[in-house]
C-alpha atoms as a PDB file:
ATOM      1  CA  UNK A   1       3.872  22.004  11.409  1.00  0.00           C
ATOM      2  CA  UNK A   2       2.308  18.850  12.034  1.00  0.00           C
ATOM      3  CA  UNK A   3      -0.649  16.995  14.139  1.00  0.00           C
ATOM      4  CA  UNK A   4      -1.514  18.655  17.725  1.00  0.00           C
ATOM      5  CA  UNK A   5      -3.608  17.008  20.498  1.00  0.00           C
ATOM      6  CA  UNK A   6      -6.063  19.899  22.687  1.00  0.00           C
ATOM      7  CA  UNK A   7      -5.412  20.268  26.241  1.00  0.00           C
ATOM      8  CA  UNK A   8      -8.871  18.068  26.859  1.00  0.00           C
ATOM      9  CA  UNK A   9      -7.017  15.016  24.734  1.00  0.00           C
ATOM     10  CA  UNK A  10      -9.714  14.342  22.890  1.00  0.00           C
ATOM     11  CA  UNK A  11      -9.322  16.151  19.859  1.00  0.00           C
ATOM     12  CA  UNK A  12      -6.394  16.105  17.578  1.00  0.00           C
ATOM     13  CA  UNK A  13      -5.678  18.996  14.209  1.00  0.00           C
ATOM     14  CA  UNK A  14      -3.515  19.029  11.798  1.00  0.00           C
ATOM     15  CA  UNK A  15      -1.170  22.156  11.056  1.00  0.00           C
ATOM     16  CA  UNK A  16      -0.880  22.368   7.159  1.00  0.00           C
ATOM     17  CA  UNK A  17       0.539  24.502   4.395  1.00  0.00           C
ATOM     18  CA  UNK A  18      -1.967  25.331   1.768  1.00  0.00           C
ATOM     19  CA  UNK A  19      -0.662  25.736  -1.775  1.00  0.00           C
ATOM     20  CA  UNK A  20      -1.041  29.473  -1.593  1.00  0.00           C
ATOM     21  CA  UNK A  21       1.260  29.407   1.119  1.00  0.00           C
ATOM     22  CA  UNK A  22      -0.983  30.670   3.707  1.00  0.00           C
ATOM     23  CA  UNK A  23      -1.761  27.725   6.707  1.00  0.00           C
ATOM     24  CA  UNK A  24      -4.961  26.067   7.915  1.00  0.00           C
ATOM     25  CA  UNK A  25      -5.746  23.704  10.344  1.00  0.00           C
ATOM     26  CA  UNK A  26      -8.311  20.867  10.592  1.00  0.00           C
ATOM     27  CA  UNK A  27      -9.636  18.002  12.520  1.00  0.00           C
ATOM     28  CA  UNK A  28      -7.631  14.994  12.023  1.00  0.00           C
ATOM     29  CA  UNK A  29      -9.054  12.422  15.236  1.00  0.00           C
ATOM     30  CA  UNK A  30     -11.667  12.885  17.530  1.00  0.00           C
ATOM     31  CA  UNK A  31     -12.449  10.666  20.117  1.00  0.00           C
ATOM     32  CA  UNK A  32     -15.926  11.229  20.372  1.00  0.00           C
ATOM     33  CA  UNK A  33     -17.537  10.210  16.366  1.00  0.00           C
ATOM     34  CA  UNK A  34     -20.328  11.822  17.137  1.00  0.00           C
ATOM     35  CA  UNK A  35     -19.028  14.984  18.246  1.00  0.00           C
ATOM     36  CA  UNK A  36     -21.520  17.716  18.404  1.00  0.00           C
ATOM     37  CA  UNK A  37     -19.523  20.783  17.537  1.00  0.00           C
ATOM     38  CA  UNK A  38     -16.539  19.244  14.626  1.00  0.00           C
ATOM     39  CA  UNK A  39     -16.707  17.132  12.632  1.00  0.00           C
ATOM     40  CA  UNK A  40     -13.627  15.056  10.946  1.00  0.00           C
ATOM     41  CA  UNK A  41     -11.458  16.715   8.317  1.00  0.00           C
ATOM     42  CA  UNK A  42     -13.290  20.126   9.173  1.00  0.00           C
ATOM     43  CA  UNK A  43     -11.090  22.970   8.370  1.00  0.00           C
ATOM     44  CA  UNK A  44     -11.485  25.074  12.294  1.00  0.00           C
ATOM     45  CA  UNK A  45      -8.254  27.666  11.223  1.00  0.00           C
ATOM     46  CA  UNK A  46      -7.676  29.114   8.085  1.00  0.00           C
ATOM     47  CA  UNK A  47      -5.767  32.230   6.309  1.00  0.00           C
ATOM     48  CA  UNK A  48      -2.459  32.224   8.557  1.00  0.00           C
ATOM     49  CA  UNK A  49       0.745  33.697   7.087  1.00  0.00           C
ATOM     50  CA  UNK A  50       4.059  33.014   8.816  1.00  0.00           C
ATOM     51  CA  UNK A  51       6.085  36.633   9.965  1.00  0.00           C
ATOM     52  CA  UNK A  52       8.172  37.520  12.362  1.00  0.00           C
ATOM     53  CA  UNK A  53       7.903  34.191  14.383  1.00  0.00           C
ATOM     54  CA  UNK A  54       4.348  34.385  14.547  1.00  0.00           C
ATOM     55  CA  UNK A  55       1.128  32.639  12.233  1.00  0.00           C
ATOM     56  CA  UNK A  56      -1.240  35.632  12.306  1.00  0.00           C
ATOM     57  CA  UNK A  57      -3.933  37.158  10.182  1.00  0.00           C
ATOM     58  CA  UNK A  58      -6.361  34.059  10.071  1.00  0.00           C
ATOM     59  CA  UNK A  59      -9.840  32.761  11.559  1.00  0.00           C
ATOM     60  CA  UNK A  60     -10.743  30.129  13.719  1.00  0.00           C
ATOM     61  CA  UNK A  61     -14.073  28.439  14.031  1.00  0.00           C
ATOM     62  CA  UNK A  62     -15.641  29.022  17.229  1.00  0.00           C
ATOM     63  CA  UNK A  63     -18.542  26.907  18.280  1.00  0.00           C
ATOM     64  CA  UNK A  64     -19.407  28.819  21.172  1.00  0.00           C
ATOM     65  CA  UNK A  65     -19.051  31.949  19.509  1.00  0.00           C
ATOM     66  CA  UNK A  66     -21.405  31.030  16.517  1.00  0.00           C
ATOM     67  CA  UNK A  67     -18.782  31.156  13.936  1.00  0.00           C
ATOM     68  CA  UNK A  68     -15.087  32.508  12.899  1.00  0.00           C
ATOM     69  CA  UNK A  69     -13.113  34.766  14.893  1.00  0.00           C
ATOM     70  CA  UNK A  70     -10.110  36.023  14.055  1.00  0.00           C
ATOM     71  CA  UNK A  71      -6.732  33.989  14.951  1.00  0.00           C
ATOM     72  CA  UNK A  72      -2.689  33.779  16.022  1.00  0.00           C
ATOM     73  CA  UNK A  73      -0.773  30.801  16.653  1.00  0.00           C
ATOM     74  CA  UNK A  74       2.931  30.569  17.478  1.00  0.00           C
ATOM     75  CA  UNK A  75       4.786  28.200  18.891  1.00  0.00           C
ATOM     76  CA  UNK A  76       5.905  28.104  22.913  1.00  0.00           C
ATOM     77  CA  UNK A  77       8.608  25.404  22.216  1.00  0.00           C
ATOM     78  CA  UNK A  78       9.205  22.598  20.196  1.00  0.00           C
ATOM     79  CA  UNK A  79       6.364  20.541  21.447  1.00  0.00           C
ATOM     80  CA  UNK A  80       3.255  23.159  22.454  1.00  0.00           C
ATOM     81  CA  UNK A  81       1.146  24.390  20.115  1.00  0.00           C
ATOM     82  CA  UNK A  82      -0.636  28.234  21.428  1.00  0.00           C
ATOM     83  CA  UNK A  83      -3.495  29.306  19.043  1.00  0.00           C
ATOM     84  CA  UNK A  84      -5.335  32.637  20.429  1.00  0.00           C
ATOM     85  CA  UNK A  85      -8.820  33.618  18.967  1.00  0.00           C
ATOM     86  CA  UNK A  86      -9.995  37.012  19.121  1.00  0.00           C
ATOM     87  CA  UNK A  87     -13.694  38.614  19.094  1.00  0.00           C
ATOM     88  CA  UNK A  88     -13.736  42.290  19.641  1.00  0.00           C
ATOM     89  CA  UNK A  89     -11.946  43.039  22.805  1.00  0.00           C
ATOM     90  CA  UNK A  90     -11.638  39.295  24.258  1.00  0.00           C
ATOM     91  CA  UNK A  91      -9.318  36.724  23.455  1.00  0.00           C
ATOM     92  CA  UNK A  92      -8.954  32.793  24.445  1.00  0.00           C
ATOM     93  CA  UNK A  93      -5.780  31.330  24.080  1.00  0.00           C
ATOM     94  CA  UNK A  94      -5.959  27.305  23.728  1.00  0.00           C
ATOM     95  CA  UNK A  95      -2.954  25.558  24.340  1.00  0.00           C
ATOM     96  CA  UNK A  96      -2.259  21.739  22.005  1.00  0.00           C
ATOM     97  CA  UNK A  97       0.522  19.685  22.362  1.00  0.00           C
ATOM     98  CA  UNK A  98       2.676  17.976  19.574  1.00  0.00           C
ATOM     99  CA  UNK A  99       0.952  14.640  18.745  1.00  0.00           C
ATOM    100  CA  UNK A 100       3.123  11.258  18.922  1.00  0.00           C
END
């Protein structure tokens, strides 16, 4: 799927297939070294499978929540990127777009 740059533009991930043929997701730039809460090459989504149009069944890491939460991801259109984590009854959907 490719490399995606966060709404904030200062954090870029790359969208991967993993050899089991489920999908993660890590940090591939950050503008800030030093970030606090990821680090380079940090996996932050793991476990996706591809159905129906959608990437579901995975986790994402969630600083602020203290750790993984369960995840979706589909695609909007060609060039934006939504990936929704879910804890209990909340959800935050965080919107990336495609990387040049």
């Amino acid at each position: 799927m490719g490399e995606w740059l966060n709404a904030d533009k200062d954090r870029k991930i790359l969208f991967t297939k993993a050899g089991n043929g489920t999908y993660y997701v890590k940090i591939s730039w950050l503008k800030k070294a030093n970030d606090e809460e990821y680090k380079m090459e940090m996996v932050v989504i793991k476990g996706l499978t591809f159905k129906n149009g959608e990437y579901s069944g995975g986790h994402h890491y969630s600083p602020s929540n203290g750790g993984w939460v369960k995840a979706t991801a589909n695609l909007k259109d060609i060039n934006t990127l939504n990936v929704t984590g879910y804890k209990y009854f909340l959800s935050k959907t965080r919107t990336y777009t495609r990387a040049k």
